[in-house]
N, C-alpha and C. Protein backbone atom coordinates (compact mmCIF):
# COMPACT_ATOMS: atom_id res chain seq x y z
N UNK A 1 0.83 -1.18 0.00
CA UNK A 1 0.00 0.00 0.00
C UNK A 1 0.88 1.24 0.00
N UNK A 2 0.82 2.22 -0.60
CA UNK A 2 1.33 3.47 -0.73
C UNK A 2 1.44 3.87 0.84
N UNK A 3 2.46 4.52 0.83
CA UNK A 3 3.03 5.10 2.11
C UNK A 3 2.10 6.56 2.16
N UNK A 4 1.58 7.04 3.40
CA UNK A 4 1.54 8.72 3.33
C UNK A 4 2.01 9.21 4.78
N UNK A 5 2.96 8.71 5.07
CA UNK A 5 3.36 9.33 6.67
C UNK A 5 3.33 11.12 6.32
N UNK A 6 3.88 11.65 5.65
CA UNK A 6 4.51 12.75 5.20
C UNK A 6 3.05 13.77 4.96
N UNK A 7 1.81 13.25 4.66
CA UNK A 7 0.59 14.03 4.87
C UNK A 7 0.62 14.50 3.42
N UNK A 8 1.35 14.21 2.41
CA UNK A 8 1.65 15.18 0.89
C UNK A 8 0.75 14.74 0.16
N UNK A 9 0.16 13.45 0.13
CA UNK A 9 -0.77 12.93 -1.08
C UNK A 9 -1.76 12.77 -0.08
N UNK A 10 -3.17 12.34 -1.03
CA UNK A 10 -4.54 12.52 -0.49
C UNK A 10 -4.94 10.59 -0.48
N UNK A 11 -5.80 10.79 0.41
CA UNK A 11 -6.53 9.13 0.31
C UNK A 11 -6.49 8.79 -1.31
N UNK A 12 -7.29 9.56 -1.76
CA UNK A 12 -7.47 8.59 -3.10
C UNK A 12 -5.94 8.95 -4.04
N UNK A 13 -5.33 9.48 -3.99
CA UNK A 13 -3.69 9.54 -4.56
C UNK A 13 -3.46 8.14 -4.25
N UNK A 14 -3.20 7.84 -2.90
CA UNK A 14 -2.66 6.80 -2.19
C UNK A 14 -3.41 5.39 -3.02
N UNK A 15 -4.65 5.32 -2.93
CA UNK A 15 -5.18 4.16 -3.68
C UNK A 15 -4.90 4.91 -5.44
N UNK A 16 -5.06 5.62 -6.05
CA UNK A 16 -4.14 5.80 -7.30
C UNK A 16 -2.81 5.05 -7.41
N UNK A 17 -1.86 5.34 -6.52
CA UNK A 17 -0.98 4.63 -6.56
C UNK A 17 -1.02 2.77 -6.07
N UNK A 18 -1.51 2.53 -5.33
CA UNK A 18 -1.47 1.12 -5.46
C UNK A 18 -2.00 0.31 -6.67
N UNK A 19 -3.12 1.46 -7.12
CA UNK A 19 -3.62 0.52 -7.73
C UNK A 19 -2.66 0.45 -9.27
N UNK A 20 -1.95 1.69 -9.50
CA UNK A 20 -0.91 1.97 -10.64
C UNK A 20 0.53 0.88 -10.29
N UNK A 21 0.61 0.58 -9.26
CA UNK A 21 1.59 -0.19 -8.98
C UNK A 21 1.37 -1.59 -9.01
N UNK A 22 0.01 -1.84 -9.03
CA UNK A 22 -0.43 -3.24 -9.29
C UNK A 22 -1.01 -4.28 -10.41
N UNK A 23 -1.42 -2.80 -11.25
CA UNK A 23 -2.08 -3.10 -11.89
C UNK A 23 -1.31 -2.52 -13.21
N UNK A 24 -0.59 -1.62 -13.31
CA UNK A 24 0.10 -1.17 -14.23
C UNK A 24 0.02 -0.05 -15.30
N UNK A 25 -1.52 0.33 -15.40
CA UNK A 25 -1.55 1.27 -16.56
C UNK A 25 -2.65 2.46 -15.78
N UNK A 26 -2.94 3.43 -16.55
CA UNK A 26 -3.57 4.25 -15.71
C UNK A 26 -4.79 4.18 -16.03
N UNK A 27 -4.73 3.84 -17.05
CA UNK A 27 -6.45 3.09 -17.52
C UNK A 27 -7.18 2.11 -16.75
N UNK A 28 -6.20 1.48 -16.36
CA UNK A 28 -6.84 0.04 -15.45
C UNK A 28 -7.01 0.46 -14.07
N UNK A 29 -6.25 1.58 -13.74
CA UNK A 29 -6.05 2.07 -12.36
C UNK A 29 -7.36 2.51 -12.57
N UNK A 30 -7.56 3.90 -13.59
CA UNK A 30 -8.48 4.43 -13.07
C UNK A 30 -10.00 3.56 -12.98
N UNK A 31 -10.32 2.86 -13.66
CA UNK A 31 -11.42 1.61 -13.92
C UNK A 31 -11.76 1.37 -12.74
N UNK A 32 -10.46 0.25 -12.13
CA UNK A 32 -10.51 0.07 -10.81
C UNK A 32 -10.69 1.08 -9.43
N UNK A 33 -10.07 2.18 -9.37
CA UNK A 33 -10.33 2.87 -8.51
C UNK A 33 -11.14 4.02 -8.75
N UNK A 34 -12.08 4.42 -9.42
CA UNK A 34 -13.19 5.31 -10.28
C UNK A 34 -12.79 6.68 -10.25
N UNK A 35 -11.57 6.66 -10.41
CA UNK A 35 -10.54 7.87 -10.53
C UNK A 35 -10.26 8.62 -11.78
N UNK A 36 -11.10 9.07 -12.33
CA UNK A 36 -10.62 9.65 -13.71
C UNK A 36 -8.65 9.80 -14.20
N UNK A 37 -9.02 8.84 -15.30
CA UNK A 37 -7.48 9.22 -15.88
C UNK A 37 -6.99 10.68 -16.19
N UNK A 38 -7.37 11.22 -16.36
CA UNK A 38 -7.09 12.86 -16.48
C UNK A 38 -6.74 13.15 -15.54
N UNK A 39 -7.27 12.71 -14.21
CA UNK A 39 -6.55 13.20 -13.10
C UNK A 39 -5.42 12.41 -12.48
N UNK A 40 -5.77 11.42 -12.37
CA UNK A 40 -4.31 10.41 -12.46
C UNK A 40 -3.24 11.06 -12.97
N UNK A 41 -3.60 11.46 -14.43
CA UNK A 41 -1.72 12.00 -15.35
C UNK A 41 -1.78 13.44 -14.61
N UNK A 42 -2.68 13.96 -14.28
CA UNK A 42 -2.49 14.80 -13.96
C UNK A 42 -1.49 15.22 -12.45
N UNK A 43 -2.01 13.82 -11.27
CA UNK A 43 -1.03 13.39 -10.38
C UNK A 43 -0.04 13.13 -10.39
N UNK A 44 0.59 12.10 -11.81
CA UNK A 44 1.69 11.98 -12.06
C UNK A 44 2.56 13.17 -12.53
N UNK A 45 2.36 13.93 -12.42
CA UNK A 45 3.37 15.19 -12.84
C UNK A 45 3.35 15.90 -11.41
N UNK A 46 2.45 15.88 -10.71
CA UNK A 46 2.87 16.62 -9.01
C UNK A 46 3.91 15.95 -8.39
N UNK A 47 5.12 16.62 -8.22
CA UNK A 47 5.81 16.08 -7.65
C UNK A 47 6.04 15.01 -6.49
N UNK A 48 5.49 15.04 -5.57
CA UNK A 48 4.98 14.52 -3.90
C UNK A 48 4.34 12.96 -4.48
N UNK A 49 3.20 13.52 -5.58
CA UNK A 49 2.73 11.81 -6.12
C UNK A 49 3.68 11.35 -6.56
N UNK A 50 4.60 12.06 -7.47
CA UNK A 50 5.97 10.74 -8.27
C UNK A 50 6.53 10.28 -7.32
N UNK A 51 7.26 11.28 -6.54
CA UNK A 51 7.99 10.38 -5.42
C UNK A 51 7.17 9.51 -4.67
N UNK A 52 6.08 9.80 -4.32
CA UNK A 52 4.96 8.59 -3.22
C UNK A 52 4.84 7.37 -4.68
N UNK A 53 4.89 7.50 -5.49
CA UNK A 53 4.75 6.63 -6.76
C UNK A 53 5.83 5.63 -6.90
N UNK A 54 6.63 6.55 -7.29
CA UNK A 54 8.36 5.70 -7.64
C UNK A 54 8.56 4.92 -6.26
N UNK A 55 8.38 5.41 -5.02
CA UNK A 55 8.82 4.70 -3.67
C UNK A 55 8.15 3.15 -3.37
N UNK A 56 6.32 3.51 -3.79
CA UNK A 56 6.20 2.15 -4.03
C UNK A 56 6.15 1.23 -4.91
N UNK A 57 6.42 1.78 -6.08
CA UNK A 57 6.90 0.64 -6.85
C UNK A 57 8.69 0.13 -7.07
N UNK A 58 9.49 0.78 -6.14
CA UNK A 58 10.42 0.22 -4.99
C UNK A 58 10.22 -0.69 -4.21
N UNK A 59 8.72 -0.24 -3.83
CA UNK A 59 8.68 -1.59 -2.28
C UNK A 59 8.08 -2.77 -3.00
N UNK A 60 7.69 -3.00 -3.90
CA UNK A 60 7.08 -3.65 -5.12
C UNK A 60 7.94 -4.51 -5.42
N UNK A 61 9.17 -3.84 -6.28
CA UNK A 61 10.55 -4.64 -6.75
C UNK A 61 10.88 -5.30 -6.15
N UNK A 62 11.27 -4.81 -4.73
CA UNK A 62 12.03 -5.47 -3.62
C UNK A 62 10.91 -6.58 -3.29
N UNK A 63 9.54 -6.45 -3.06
CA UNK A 63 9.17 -7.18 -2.38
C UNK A 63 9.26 -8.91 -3.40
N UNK A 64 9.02 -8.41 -4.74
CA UNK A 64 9.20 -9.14 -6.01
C UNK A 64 10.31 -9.92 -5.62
N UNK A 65 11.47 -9.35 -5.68
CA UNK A 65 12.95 -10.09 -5.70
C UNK A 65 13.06 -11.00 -4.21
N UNK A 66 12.53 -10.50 -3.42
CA UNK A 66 12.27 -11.08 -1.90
C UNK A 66 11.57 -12.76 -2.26
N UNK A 67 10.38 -12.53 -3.17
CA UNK A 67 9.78 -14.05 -3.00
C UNK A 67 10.50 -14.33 -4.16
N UNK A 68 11.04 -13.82 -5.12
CA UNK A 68 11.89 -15.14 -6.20
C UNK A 68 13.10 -15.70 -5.52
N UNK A 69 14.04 -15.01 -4.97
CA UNK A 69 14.84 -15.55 -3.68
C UNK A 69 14.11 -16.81 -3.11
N UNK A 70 13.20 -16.44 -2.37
CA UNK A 70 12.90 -17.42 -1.48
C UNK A 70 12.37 -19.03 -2.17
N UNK A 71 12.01 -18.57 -3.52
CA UNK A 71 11.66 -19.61 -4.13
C UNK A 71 12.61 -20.14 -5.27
N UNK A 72 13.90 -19.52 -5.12
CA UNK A 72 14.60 -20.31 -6.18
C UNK A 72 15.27 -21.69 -5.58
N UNK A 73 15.59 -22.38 -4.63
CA UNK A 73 15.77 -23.63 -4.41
C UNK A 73 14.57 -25.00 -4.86
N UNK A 74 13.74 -24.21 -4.67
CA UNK A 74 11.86 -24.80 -4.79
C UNK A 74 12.49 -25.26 -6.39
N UNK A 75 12.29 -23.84 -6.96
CA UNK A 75 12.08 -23.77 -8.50
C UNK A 75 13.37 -25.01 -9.54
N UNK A 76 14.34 -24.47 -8.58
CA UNK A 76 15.80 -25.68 -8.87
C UNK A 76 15.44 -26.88 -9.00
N UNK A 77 14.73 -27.83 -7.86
CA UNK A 77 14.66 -29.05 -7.38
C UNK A 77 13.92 -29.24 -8.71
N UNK A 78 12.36 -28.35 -8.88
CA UNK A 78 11.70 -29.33 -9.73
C UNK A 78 12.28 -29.04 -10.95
N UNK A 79 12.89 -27.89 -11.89
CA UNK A 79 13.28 -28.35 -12.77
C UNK A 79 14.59 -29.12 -12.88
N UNK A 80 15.51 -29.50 -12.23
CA UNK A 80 16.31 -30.30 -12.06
C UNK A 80 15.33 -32.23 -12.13
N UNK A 81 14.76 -32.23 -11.33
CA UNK A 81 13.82 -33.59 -11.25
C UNK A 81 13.36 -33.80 -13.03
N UNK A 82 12.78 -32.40 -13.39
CA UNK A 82 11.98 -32.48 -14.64
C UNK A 82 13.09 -32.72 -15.35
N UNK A 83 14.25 -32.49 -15.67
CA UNK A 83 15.30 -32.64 -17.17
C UNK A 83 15.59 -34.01 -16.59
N UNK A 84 15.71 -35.14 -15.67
CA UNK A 84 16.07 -36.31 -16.00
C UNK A 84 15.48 -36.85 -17.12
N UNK A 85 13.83 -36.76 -17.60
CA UNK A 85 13.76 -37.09 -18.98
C UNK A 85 14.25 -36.69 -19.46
N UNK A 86 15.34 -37.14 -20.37
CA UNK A 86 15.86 -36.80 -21.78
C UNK A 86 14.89 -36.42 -23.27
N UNK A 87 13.88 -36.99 -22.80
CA UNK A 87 12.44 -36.31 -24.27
C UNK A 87 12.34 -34.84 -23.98
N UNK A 88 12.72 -34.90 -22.24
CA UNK A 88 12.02 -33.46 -21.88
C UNK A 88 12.49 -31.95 -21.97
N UNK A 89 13.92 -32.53 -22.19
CA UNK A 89 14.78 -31.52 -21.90
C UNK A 89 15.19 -30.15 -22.94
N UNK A 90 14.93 -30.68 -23.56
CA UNK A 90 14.83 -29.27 -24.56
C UNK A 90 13.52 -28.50 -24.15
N UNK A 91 12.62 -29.36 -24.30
CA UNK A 91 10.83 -28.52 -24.09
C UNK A 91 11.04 -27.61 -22.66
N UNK A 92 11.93 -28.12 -21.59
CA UNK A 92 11.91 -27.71 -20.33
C UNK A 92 12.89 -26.23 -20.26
N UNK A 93 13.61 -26.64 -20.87
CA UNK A 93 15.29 -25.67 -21.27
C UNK A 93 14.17 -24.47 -22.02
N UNK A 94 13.60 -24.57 -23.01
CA UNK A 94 12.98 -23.83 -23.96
C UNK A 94 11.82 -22.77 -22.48
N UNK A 95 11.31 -23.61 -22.31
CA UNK A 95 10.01 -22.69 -21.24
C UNK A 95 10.77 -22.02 -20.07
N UNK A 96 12.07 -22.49 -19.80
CA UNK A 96 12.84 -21.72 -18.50
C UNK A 96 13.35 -20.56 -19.23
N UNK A 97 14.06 -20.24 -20.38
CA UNK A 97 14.65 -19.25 -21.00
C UNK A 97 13.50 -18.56 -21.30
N UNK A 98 11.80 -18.76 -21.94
CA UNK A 98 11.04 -17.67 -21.55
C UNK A 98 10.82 -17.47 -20.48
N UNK A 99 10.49 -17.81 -19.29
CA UNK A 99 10.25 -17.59 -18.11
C UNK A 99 10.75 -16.55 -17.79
N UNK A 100 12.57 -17.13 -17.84
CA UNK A 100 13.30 -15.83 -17.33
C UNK A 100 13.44 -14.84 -18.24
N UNK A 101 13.26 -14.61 -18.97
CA UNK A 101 13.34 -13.34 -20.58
C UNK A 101 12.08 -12.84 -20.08
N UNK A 102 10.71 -12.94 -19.46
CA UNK A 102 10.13 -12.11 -19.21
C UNK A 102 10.50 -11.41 -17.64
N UNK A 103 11.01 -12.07 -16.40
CA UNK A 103 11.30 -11.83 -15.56
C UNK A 103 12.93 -10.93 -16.25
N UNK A 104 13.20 -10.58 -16.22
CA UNK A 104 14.36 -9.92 -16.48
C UNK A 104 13.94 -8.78 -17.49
């Protein structure tokens, strides 16, 4: 959830931003949070929203990189288990290199 210790952005800024940080576009934000896009872009150029903006989609990243960490031993075992088929191993090799080409 968007931070507002600092008092600079308004309730619905604050849900603007989560929902821009979750959801990704400002179209979908505004849909979801019945926030006119006009005013949205219009937030995004007030300074106080970019920074309350950029900060959580910081805590976003991090929180992102936090559970792929925690799940890359998980993720190891089974595709390690999965390439003992030899039929499989290209098909498996092939879906891990997209996987990670979109994560990256």
């Amino acid at each position: 959830m968007a931070e507002n210790d600092t008092g600079k952005i308004t309730h619905k800024q604050a849900q603007a931003i989560d929902a821009l940080v979750m959801l990704g576009t400002v179209k979908k934000s505004a849909a979801a949070t019945g926030i006119a896009e006009r005013t949205i872009y219009r937030w995004k150029d007030d300074p106080d929203f970019g920074t309350a903006l950029r900060a959580a989609e910081r805590g976003a990243r991090d929180d992102f990189h936090r559970q792929l960490f925690a799940m890359q031993d998980r993720v190891l075992a089974t595709l390690l288990d999965g390439l003992d088929a030899t039929q499989q191993i290209n098909v498996r090799r092939a879906a891990l290199l997209r996987c990670l080409s979109e994560i990256w």
